[in-house]
PDB file of N, CA and C in Angstrom:
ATOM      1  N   UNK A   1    -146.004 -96.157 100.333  1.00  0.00           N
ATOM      2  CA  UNK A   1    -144.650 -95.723 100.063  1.00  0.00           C
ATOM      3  C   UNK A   1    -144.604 -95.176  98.633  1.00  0.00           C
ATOM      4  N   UNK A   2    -143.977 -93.987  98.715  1.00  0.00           N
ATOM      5  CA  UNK A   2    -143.654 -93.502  97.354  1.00  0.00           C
ATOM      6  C   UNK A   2    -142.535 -93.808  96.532  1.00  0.00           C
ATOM      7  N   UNK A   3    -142.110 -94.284  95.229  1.00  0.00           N
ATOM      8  CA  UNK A   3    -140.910 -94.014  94.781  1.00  0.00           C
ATOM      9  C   UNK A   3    -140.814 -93.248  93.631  1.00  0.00           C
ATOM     10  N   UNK A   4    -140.027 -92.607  93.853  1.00  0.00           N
ATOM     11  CA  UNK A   4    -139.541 -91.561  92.687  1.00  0.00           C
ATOM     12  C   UNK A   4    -138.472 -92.039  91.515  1.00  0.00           C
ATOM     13  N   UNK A   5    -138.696 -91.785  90.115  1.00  0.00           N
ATOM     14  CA  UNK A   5    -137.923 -92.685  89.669  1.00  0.00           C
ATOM     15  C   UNK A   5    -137.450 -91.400  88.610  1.00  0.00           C
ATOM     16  N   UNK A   6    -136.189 -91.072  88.417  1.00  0.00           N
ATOM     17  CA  UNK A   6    -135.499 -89.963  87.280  1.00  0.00           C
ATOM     18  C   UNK A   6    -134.924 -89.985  86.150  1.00  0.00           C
ATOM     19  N   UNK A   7    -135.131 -90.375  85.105  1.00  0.00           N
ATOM     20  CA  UNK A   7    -134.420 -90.960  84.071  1.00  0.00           C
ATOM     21  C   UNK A   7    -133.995 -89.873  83.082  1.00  0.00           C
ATOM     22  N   UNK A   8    -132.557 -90.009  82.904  1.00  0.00           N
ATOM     23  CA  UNK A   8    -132.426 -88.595  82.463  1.00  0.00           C
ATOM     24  C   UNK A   8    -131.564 -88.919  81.078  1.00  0.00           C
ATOM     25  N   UNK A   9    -131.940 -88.608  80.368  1.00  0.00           N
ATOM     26  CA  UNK A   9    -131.756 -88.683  78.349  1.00  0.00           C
ATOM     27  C   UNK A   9    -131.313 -87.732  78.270  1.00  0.00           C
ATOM     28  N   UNK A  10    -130.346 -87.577  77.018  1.00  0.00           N
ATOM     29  CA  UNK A  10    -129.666 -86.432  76.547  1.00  0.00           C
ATOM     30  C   UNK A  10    -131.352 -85.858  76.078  1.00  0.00           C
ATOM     31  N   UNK A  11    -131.170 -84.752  76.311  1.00  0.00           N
ATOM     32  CA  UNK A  11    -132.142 -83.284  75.578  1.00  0.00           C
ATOM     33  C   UNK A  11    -133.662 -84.147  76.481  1.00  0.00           C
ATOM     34  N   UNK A  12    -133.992 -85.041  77.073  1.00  0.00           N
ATOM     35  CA  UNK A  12    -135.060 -85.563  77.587  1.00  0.00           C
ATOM     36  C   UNK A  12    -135.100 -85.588  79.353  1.00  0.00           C
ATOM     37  N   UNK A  13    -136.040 -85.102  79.805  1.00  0.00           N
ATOM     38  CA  UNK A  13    -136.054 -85.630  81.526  1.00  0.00           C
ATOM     39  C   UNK A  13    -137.391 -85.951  81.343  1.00  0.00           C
ATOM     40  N   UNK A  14    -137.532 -87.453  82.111  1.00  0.00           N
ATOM     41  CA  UNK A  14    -138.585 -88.194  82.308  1.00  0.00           C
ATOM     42  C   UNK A  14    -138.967 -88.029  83.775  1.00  0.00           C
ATOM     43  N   UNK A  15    -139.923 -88.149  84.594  1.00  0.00           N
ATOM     44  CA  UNK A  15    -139.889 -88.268  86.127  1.00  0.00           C
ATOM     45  C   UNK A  15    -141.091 -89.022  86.313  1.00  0.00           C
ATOM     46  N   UNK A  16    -140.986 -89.754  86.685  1.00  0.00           N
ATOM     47  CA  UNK A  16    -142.218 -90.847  87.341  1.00  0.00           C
ATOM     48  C   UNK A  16    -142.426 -91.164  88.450  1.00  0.00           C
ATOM     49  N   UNK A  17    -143.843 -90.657  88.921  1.00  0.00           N
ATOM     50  CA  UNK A  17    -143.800 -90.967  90.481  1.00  0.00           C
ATOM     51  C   UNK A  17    -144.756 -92.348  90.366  1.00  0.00           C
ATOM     52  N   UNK A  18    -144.348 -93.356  91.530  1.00  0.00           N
ATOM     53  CA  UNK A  18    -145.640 -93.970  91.084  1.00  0.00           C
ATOM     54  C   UNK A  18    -146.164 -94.654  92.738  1.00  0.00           C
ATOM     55  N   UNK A  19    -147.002 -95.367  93.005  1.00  0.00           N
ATOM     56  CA  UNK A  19    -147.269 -95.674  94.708  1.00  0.00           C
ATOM     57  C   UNK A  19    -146.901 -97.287  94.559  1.00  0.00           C
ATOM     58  N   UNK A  20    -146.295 -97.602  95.614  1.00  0.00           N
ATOM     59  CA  UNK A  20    -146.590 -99.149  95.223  1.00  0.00           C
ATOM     60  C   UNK A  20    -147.085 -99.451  96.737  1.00  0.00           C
ATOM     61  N   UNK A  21    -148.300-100.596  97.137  1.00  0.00           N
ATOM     62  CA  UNK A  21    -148.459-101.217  98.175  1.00  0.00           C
ATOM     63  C   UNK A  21    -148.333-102.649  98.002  1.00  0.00           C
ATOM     64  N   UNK A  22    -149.041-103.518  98.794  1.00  0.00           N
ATOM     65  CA  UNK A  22    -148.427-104.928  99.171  1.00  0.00           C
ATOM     66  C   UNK A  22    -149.476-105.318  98.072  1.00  0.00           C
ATOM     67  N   UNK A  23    -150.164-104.944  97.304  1.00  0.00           N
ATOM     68  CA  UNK A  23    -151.563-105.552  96.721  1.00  0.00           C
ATOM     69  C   UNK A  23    -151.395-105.036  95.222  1.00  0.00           C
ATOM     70  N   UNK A  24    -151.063-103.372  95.222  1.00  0.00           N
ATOM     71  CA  UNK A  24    -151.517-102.587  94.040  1.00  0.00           C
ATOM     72  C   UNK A  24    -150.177-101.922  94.327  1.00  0.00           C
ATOM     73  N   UNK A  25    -150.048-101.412  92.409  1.00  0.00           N
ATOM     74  CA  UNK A  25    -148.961-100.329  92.075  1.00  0.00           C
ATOM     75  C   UNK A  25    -149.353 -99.832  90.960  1.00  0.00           C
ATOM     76  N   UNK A  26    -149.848 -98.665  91.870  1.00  0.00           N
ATOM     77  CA  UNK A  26    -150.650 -97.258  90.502  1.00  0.00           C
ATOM     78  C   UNK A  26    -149.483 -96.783  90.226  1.00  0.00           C
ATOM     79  N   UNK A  27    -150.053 -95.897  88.998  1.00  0.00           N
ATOM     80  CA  UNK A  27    -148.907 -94.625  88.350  1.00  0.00           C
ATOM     81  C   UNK A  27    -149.707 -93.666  88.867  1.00  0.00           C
ATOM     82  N   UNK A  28    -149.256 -93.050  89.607  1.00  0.00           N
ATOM     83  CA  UNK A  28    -149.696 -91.189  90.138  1.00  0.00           C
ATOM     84  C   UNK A  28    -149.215 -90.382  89.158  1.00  0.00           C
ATOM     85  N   UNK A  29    -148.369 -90.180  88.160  1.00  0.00           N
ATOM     86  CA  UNK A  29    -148.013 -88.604  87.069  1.00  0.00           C
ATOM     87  C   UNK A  29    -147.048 -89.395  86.689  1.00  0.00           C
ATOM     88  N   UNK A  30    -147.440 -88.647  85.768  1.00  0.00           N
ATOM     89  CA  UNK A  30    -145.546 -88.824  84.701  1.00  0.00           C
ATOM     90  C   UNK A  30    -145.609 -87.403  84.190  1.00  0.00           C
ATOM     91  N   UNK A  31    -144.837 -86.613  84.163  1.00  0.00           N
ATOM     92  CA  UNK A  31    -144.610 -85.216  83.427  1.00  0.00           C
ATOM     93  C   UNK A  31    -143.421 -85.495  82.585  1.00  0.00           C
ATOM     94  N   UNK A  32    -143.504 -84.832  81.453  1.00  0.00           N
ATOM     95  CA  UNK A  32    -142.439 -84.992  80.543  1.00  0.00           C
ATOM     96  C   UNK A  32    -142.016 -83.561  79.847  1.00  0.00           C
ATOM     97  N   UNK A  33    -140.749 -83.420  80.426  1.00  0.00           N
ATOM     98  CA  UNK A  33    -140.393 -82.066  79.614  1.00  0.00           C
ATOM     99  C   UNK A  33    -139.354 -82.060  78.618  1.00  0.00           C
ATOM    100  N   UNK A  34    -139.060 -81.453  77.838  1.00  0.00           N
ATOM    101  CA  UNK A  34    -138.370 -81.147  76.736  1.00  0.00           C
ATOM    102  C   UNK A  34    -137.831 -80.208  76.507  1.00  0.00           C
ATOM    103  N   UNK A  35    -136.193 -80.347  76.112  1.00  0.00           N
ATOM    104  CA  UNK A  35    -135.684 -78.986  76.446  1.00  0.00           C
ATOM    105  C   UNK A  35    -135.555 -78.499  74.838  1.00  0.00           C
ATOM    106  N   UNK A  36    -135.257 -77.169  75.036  1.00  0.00           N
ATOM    107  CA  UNK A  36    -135.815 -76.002  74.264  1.00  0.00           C
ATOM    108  C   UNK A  36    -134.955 -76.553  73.036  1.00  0.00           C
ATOM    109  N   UNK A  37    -134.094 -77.265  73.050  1.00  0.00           N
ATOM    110  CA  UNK A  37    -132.797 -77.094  72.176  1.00  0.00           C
ATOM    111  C   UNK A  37    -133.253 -78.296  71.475  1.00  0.00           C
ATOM    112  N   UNK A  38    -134.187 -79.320  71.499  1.00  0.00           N
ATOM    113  CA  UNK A  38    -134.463 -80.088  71.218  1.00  0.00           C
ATOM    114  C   UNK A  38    -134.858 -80.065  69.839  1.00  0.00           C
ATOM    115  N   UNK A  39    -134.153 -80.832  68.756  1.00  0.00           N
ATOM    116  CA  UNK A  39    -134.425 -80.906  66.944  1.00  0.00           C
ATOM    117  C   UNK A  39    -135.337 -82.265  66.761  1.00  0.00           C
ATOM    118  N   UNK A  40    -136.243 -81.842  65.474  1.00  0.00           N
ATOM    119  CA  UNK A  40    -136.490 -83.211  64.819  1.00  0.00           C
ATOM    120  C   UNK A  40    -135.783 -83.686  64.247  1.00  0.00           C
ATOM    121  N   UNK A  41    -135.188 -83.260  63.212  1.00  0.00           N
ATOM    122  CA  UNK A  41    -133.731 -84.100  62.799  1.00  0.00           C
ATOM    123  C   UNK A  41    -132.469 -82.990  63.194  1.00  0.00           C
ATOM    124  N   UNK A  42    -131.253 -83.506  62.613  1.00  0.00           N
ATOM    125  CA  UNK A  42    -130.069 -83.102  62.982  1.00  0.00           C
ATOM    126  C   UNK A  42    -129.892 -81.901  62.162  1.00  0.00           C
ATOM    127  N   UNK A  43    -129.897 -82.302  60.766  1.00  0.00           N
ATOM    128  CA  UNK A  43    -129.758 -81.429  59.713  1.00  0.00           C
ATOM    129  C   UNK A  43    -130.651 -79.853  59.781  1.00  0.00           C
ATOM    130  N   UNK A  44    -130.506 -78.958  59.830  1.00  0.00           N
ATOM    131  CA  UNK A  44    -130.735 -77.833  60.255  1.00  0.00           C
ATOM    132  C   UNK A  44    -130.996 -77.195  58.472  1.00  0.00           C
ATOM    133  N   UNK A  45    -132.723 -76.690  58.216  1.00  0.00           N
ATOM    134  CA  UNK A  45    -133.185 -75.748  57.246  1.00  0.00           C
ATOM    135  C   UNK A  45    -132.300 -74.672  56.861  1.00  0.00           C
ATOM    136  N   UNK A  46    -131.193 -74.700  55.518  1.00  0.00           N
ATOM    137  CA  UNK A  46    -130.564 -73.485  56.150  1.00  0.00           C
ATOM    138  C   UNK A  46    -131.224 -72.628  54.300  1.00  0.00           C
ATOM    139  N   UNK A  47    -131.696 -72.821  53.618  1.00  0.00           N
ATOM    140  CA  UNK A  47    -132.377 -72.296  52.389  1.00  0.00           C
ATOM    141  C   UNK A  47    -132.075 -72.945  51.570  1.00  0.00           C
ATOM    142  N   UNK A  48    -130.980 -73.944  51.906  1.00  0.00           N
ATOM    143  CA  UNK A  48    -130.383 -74.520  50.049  1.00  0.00           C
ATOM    144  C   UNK A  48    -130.143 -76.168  50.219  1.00  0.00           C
ATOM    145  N   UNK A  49    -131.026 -76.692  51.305  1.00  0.00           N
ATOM    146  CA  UNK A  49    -131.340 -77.766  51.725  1.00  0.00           C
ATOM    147  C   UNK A  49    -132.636 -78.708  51.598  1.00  0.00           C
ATOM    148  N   UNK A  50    -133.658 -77.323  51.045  1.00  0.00           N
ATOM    149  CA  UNK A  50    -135.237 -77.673  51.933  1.00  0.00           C
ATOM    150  C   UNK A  50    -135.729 -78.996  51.235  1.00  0.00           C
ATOM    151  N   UNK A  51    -135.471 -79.548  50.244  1.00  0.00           N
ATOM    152  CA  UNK A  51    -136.336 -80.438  49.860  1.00  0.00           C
ATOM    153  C   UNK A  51    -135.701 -81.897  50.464  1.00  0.00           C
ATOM    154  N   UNK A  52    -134.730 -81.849  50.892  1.00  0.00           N
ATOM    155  CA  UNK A  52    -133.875 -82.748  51.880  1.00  0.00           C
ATOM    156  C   UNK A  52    -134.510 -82.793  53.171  1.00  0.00           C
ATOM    157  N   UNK A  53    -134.359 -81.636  53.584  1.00  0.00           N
ATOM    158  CA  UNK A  53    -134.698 -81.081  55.579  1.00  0.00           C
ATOM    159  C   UNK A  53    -136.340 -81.790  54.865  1.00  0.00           C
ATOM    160  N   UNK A  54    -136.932 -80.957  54.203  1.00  0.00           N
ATOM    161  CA  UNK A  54    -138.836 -81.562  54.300  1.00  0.00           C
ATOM    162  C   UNK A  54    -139.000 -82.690  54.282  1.00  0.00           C
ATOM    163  N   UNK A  55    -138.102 -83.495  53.783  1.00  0.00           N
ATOM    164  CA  UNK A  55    -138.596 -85.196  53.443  1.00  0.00           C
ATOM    165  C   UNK A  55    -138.378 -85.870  54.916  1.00  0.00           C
ATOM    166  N   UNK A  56    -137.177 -85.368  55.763  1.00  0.00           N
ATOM    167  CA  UNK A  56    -136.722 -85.647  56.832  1.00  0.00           C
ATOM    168  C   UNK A  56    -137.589 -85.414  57.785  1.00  0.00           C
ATOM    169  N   UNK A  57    -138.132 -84.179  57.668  1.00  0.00           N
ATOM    170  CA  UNK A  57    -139.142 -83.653  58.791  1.00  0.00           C
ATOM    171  C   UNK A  57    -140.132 -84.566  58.913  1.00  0.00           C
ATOM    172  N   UNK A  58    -140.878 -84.631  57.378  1.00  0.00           N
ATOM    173  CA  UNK A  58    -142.313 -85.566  56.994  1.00  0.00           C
ATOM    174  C   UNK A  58    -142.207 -86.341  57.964  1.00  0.00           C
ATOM    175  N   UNK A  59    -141.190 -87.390  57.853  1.00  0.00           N
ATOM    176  CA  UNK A  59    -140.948 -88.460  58.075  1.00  0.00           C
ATOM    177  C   UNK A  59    -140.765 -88.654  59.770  1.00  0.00           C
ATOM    178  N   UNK A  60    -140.205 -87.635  60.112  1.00  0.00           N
ATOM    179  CA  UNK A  60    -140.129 -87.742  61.548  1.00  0.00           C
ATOM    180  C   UNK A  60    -141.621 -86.974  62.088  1.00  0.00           C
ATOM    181  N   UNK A  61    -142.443 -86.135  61.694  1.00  0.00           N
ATOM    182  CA  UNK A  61    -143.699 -86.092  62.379  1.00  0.00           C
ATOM    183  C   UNK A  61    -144.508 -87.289  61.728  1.00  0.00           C
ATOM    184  N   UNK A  62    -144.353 -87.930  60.982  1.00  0.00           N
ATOM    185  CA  UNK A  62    -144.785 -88.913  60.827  1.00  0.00           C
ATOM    186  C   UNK A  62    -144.829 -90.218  61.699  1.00  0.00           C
ATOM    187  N   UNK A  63    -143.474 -90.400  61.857  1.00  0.00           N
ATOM    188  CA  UNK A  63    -143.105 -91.418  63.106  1.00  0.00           C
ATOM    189  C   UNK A  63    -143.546 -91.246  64.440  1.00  0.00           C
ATOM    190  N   UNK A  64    -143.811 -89.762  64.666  1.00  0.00           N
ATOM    191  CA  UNK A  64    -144.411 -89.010  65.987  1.00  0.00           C
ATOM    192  C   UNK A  64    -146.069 -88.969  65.897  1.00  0.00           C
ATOM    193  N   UNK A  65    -146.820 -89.608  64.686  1.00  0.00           N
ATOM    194  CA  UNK A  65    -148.112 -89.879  64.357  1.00  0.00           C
ATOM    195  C   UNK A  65    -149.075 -88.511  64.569  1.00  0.00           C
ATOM    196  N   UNK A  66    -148.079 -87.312  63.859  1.00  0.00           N
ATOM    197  CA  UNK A  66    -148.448 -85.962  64.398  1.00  0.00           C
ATOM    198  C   UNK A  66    -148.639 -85.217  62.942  1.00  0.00           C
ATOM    199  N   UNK A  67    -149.088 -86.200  61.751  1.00  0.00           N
ATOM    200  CA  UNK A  67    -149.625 -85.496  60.731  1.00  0.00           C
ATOM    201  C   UNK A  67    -150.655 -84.639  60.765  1.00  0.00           C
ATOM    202  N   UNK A  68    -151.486 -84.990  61.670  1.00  0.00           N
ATOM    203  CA  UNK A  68    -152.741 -84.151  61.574  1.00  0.00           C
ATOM    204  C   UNK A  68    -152.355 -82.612  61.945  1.00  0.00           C
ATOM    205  N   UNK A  69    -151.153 -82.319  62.547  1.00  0.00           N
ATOM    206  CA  UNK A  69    -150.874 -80.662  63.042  1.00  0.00           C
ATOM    207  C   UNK A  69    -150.213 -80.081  61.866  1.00  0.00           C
ATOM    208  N   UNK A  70    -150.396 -80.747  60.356  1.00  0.00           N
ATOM    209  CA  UNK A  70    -149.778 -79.989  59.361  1.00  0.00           C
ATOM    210  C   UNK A  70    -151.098 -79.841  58.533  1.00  0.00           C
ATOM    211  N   UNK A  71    -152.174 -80.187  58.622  1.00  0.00           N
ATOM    212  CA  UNK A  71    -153.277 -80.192  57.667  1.00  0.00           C
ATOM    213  C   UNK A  71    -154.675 -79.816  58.395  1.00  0.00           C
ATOM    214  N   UNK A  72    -154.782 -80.160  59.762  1.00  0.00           N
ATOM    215  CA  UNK A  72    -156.095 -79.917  60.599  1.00  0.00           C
ATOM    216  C   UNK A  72    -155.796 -78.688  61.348  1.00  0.00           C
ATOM    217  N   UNK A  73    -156.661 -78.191  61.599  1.00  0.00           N
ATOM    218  CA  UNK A  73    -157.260 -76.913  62.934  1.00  0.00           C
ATOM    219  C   UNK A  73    -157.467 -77.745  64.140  1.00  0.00           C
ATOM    220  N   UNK A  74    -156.816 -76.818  65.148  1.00  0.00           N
ATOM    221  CA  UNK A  74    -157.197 -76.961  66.184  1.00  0.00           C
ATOM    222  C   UNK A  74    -158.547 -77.506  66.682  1.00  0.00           C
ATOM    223  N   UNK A  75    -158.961 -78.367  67.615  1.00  0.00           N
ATOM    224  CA  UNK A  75    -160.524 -78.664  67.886  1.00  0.00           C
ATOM    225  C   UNK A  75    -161.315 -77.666  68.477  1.00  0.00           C
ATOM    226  N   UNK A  76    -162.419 -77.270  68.305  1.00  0.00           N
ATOM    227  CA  UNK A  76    -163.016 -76.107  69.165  1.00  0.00           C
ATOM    228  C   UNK A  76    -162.700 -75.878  70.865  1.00  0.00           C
ATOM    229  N   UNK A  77    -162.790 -75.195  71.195  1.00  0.00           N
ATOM    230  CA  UNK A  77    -162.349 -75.426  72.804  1.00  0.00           C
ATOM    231  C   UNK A  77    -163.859 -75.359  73.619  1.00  0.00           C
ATOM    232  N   UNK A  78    -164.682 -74.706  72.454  1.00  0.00           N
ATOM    233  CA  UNK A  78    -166.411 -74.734  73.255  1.00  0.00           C
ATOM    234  C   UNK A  78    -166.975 -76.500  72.905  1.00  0.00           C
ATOM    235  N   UNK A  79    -166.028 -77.242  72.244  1.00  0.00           N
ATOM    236  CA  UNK A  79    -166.829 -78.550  72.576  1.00  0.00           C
ATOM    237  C   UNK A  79    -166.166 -79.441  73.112  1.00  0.00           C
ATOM    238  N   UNK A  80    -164.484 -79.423  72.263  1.00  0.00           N
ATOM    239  CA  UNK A  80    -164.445 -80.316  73.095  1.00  0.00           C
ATOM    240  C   UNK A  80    -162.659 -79.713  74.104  1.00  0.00           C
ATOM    241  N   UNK A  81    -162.941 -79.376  75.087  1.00  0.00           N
ATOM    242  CA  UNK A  81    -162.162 -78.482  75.477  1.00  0.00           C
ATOM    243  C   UNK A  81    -160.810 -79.087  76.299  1.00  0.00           C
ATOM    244  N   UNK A  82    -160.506 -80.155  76.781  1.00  0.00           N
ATOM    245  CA  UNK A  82    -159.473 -81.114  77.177  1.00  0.00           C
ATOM    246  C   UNK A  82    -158.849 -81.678  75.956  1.00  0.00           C
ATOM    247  N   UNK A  83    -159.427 -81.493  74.848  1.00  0.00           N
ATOM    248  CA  UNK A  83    -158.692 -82.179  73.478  1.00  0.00           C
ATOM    249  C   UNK A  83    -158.151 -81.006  72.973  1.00  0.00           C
ATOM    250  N   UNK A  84    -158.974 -79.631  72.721  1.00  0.00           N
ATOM    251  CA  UNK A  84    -158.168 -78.644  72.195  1.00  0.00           C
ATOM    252  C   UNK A  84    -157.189 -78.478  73.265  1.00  0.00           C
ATOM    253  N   UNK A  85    -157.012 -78.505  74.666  1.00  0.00           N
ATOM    254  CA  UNK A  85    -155.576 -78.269  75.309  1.00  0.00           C
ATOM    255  C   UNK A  85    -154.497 -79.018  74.767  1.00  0.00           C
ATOM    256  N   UNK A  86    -155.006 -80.297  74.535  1.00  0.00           N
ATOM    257  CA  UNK A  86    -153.816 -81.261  74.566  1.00  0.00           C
ATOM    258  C   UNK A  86    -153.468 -80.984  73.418  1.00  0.00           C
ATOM    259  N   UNK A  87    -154.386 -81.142  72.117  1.00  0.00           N
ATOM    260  CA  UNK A  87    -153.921 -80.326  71.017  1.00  0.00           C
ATOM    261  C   UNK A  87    -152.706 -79.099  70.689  1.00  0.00           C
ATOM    262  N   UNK A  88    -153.617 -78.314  71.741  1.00  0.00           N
ATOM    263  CA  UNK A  88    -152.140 -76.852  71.424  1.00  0.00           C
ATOM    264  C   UNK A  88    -151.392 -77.301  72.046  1.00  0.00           C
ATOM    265  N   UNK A  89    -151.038 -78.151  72.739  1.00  0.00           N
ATOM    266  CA  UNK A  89    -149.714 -78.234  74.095  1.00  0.00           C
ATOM    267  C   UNK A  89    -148.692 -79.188  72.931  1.00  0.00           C
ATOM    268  N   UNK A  90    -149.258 -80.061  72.325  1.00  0.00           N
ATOM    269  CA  UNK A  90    -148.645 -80.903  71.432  1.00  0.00           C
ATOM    270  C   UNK A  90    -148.219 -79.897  70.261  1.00  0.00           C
ATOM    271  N   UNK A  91    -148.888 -78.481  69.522  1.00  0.00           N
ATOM    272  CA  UNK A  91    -148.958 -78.354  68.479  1.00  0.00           C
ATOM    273  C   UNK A  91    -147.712 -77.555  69.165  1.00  0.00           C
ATOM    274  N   UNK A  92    -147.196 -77.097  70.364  1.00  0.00           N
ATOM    275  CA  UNK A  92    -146.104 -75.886  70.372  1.00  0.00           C
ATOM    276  C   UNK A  92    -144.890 -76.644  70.568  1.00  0.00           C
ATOM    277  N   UNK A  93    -145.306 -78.098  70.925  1.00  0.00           N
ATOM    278  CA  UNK A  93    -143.972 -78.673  71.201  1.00  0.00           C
ATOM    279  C   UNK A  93    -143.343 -79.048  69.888  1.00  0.00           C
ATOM    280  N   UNK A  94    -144.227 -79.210  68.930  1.00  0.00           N
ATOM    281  CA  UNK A  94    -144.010 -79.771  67.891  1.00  0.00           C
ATOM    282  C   UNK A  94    -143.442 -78.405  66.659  1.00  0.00           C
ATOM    283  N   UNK A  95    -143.770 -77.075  67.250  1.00  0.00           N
ATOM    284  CA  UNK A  95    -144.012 -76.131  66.249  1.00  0.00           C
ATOM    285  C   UNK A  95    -142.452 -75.570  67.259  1.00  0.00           C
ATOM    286  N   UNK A  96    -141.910 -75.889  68.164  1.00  0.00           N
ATOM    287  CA  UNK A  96    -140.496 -75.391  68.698  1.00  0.00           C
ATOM    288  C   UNK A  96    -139.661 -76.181  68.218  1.00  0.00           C
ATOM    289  N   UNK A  97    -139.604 -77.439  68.526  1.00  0.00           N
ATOM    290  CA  UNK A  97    -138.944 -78.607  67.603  1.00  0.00           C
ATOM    291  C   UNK A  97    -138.739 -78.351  65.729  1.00  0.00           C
ATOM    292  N   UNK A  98    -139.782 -77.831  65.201  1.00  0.00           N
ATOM    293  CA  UNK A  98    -139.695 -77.525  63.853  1.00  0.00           C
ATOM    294  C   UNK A  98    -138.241 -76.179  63.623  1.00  0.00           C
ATOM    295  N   UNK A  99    -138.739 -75.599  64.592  1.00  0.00           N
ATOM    296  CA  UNK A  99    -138.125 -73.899  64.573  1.00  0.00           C
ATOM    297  C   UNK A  99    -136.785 -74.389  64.585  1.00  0.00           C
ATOM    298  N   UNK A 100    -136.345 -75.263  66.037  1.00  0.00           N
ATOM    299  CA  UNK A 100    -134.810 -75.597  66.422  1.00  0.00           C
ATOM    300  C   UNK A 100    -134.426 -76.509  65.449  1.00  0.00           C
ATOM    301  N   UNK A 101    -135.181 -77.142  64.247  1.00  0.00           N
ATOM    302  CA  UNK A 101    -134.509 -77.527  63.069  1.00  0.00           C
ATOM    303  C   UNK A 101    -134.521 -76.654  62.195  1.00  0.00           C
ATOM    304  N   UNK A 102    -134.224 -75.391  61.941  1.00  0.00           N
ATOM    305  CA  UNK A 102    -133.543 -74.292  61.216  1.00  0.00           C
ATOM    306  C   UNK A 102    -132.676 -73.578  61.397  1.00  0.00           C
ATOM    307  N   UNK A 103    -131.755 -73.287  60.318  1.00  0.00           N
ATOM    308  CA  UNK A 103    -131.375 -72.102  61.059  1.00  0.00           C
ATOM    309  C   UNK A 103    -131.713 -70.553  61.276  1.00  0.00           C
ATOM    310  N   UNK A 104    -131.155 -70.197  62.278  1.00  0.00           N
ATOM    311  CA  UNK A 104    -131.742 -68.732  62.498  1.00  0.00           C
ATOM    312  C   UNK A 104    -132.332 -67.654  62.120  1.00  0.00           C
ATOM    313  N   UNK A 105    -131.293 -67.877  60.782  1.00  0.00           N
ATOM    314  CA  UNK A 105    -131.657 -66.598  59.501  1.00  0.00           C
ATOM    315  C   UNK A 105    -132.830 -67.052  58.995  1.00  0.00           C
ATOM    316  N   UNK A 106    -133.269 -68.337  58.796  1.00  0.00           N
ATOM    317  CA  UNK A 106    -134.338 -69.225  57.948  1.00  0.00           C
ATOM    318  C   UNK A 106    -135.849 -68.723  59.383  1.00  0.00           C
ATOM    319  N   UNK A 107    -135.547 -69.568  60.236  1.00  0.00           N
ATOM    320  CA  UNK A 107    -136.594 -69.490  61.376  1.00  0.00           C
ATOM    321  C   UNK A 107    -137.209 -67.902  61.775  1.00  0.00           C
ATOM    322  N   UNK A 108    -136.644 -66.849  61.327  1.00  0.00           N
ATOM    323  CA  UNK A 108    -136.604 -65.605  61.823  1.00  0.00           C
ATOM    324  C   UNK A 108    -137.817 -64.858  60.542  1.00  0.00           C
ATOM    325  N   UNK A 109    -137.722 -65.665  59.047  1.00  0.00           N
ATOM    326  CA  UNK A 109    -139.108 -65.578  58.316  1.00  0.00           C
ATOM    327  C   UNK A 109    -139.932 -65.937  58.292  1.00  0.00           C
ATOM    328  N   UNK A 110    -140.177 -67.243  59.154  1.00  0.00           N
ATOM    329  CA  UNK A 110    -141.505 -67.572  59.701  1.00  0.00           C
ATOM    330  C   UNK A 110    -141.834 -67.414  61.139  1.00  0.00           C
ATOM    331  N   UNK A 111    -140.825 -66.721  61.877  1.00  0.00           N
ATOM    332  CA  UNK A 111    -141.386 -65.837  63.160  1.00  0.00           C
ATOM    333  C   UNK A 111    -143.068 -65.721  63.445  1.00  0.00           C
ATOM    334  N   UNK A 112    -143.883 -65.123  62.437  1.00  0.00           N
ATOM    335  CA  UNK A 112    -144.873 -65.066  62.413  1.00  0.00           C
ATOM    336  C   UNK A 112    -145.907 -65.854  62.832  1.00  0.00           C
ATOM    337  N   UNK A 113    -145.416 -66.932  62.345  1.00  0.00           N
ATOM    338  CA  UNK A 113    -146.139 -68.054  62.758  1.00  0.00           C
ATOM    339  C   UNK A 113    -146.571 -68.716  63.573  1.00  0.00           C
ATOM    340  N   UNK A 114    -147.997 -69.364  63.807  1.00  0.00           N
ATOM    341  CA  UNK A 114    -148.724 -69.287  64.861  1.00  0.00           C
ATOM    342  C   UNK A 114    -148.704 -70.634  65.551  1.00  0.00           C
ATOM    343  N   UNK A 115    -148.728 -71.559  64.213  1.00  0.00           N
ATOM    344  CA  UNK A 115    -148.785 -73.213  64.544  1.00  0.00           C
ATOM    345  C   UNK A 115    -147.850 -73.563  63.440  1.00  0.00           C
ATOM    346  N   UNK A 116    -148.050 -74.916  63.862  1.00  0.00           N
ATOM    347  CA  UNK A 116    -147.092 -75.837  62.772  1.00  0.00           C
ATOM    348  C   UNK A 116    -147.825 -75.854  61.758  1.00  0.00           C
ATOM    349  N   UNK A 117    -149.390 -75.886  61.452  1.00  0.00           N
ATOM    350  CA  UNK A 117    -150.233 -75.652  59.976  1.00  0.00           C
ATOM    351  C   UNK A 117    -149.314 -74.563  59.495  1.00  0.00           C
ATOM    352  N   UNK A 118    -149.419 -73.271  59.956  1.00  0.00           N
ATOM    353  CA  UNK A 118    -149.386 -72.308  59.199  1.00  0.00           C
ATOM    354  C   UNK A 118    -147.772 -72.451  58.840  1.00  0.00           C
ATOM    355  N   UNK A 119    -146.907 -73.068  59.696  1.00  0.00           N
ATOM    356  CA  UNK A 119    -145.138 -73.180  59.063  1.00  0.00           C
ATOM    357  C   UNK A 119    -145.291 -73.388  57.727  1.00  0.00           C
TER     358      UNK A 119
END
């Protein structure tokens, strides 16, 4: 028997499928998505803030144990190639989240930008 379980958070949808029998109860997936609108903090980069918004940010990729995507490179993908995925998949969630804590006019000069290193 399957159960499906939906837990639904402001700006968060969780979905967990998992099997249960009379003996055993695996987890089959958990997918986790995140919607676009989603901030690290509230306070929004607007140019005459930043040393406020940066301490805030630190602190929240910090708490997210996601320092290493402000100082390291990506892992090679010719060695170790399931870590560089998970790597970039983490580095865009983390590098959209950065963006939707600015504002527009601010986020629109680092357009360019490739990862959260280079922000």
């Amino acid at each position: 028997m399957f159960v499906m379980l939906q837990l639904v958070i402001p700006l968060y949808v969780l979905v967990v499928m998992t099997s249960t029998s009379e003996t055993t109860e695996s987890k089959i997936g958990v997918s986790e998505v995140i919607s676009v609108t989603t901030k690290l903090i509230e306070q929004r980069l607007d140019g005459e803030n930043y040393f406020h918004w940066k301490k805030m940010i630190l602190f929240a990729i910090r708490g997210m144990e996601m320092e290493d995507h402000l100082t390291q490179e990506s892992p090679s993908d010719a060695k170790e190639p399931l870590k560089a995925k998970l790597w970039a998949r983490d580095d865009a969630r983390l590098y959209t989240r950065l963006i939707n804590s600015m504002e527009p006019r601010v986020s629109t000069l680092v357009s360019h930008c490739d990862s959260v290193k280079e922000l």
